[in-house]
C-alpha atoms as a PDB file:
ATOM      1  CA  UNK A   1     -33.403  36.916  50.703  1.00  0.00           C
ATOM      2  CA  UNK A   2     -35.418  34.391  48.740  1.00  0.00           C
ATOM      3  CA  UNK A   3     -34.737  30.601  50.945  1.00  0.00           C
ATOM      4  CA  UNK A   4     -36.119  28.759  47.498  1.00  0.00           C
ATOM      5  CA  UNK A   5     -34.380  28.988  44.532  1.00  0.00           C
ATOM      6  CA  UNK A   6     -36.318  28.878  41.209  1.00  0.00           C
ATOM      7  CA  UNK A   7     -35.965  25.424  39.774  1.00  0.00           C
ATOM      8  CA  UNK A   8     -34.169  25.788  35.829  1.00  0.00           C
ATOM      9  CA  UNK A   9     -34.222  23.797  32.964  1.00  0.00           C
ATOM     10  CA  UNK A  10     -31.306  23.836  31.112  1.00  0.00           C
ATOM     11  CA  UNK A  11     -29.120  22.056  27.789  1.00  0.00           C
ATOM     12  CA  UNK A  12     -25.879  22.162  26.646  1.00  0.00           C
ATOM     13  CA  UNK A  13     -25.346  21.484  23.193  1.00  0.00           C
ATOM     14  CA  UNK A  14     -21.906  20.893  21.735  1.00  0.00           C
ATOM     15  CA  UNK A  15     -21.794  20.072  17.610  1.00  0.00           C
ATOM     16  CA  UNK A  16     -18.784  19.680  15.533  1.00  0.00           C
ATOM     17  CA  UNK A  17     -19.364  19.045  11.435  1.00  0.00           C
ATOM     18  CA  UNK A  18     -17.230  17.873   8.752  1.00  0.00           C
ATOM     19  CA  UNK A  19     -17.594  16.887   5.638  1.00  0.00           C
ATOM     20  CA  UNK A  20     -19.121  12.858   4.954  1.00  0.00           C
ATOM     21  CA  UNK A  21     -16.640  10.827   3.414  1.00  0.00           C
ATOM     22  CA  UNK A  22     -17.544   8.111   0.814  1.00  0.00           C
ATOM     23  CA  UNK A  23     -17.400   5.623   1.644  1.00  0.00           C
ATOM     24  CA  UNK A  24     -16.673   6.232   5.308  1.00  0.00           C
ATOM     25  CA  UNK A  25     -13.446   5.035   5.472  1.00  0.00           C
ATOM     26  CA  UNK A  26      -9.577   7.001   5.103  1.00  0.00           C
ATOM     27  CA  UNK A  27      -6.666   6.021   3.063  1.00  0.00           C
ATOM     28  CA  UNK A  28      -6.636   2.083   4.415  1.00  0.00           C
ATOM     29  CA  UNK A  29      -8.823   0.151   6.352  1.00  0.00           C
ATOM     30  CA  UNK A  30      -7.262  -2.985   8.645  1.00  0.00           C
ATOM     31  CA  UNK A  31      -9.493  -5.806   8.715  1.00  0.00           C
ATOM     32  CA  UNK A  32      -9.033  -8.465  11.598  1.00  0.00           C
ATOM     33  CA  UNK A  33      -9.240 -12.673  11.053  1.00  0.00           C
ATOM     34  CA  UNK A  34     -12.770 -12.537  12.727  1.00  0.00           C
ATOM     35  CA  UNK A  35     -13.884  -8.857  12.302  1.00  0.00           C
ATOM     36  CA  UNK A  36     -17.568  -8.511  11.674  1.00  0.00           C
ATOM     37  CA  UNK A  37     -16.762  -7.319   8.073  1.00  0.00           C
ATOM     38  CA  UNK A  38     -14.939  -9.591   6.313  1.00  0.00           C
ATOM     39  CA  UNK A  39     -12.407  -8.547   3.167  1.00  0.00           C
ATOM     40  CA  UNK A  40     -14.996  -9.692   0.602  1.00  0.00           C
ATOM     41  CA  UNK A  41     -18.316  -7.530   2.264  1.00  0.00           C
ATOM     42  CA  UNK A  42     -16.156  -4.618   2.060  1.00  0.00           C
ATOM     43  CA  UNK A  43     -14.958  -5.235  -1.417  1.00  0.00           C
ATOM     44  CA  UNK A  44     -18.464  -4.844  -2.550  1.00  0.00           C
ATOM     45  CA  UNK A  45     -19.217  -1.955   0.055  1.00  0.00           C
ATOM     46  CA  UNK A  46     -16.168  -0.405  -1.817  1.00  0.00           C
ATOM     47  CA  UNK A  47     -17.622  -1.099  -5.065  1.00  0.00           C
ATOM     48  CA  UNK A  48     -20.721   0.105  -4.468  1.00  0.00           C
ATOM     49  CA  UNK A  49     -19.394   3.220  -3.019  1.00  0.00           C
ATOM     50  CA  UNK A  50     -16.162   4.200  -4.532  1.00  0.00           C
ATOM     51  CA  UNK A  51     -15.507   1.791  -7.868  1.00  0.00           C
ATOM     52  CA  UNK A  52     -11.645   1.543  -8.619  1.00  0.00           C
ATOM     53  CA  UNK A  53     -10.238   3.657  -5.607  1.00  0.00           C
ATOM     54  CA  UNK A  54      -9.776   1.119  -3.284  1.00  0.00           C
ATOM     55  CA  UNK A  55      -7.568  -2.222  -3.499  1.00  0.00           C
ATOM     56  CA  UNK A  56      -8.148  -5.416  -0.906  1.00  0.00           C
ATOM     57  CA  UNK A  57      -5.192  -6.970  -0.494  1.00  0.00           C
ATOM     58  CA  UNK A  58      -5.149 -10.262   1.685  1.00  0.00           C
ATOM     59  CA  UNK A  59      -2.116 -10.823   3.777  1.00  0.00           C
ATOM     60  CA  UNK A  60      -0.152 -13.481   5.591  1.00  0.00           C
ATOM     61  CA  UNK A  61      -0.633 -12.034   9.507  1.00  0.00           C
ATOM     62  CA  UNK A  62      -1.560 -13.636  12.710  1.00  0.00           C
ATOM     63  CA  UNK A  63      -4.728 -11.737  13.398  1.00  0.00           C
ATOM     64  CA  UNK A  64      -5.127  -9.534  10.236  1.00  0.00           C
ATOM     65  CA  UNK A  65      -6.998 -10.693   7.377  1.00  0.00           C
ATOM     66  CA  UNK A  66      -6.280  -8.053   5.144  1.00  0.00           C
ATOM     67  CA  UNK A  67      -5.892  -4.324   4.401  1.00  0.00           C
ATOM     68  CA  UNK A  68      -8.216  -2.216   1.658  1.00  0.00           C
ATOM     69  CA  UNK A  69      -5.883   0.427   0.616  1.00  0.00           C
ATOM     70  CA  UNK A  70      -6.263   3.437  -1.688  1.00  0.00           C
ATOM     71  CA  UNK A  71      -4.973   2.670  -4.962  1.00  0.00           C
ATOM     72  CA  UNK A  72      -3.685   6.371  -5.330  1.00  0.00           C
ATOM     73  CA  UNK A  73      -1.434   5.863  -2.509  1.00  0.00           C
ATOM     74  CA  UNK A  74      -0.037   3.429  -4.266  1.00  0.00           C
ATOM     75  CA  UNK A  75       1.176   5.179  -7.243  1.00  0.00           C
ATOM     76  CA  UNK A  76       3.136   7.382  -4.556  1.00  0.00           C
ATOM     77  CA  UNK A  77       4.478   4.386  -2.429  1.00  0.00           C
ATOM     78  CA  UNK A  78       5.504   1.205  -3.491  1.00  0.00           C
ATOM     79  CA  UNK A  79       2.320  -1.377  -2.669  1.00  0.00           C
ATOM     80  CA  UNK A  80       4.888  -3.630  -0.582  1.00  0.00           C
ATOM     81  CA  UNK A  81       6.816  -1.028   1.207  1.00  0.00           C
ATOM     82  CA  UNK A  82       2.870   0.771   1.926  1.00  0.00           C
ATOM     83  CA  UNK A  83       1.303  -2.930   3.290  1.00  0.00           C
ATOM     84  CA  UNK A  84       4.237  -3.208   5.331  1.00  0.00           C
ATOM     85  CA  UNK A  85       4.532   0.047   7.300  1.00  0.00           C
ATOM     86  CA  UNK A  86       0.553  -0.339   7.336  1.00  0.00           C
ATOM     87  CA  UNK A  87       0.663  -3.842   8.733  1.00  0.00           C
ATOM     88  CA  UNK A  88       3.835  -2.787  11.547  1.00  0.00           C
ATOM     89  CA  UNK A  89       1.867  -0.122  12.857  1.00  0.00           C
ATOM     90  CA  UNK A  90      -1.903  -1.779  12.495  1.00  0.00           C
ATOM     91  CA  UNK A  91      -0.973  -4.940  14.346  1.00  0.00           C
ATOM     92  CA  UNK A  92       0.361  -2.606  17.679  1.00  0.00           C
ATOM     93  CA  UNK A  93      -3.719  -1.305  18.338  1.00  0.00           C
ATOM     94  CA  UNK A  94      -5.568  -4.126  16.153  1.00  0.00           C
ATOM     95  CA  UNK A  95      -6.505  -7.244  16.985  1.00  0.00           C
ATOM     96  CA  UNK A  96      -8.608 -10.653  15.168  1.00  0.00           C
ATOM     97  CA  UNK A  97     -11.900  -8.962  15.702  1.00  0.00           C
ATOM     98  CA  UNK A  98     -11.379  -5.074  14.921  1.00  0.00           C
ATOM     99  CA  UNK A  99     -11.911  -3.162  11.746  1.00  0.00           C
ATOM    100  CA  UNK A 100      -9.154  -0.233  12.090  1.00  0.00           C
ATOM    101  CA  UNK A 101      -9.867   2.809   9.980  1.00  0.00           C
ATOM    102  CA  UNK A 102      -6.179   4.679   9.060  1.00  0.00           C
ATOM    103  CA  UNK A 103      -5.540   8.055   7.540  1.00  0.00           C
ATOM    104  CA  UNK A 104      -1.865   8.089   6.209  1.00  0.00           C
ATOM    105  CA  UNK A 105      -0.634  11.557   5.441  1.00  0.00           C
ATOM    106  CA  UNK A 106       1.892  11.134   2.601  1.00  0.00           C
ATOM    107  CA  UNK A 107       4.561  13.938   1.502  1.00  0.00           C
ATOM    108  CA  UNK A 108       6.963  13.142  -1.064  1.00  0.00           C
ATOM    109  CA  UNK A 109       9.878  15.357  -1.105  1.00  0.00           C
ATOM    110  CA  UNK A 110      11.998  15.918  -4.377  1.00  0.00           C
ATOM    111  CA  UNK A 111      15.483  17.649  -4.174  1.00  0.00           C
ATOM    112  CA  UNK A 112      17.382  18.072  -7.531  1.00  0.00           C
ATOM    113  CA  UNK A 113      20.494  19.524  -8.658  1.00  0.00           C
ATOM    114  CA  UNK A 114      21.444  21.755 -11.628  1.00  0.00           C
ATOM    115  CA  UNK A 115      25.026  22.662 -13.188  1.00  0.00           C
ATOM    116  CA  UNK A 116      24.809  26.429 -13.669  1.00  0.00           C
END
């Protein structure tokens, strides 16, 4: 039986990949009162990067500045009911100095009726 065991050198590698989003940001991005990004850097990052998709909209909040929302999500949601449910949930995990990336998964259901 060997007393010394022969000395290893070993790595673990872990890699997950998805696809790169432009710009690198979801469906709505919450932007604190003294984030590092203000609403009118990322209007021109948004500009730059995706031109038309993206809408700031500056609200009246105690530590959010404003949201940049997709503009396709609202033509599915009605912009105030969409700032609203943003701004409930946002202001629970944000606060004046964060930048909050959100991903909103919308499904619209239709149910109609026909006489026969």
């Amino acid at each position: 039986m060997r007393d010394v065991l022969e000395n290893k050198k070993r790595a673990e590698i872990q890699m997950s990949l998805s696809e790169f989003e432009i710009p690198p940001m979801q469906d709505a991005l919450i932007i604190g009162k003294n984030s590092p990004i203000g609403p009118e850097a990322t209007r021109r990052m948004v500009d730059i990067l995706s031109p038309n998709q993206y809408e700031i909209v500056k609200v009246d909040h105690p530590i959010i500045e404003a949201l940049v929302i997709r503009k396709l999500l609202m033509d599915m949601i009605p912009k105030d009911k969409l700032i609203h449910i943003i701004l409930n949930e946002g202001e629970k995990v944000a606060n004046e100095t964060t930048i909050i990336k959100a991903q909103l998964n919308i499904v619209v259901h239709v149910s109609k009726s026909v006489e026969l």
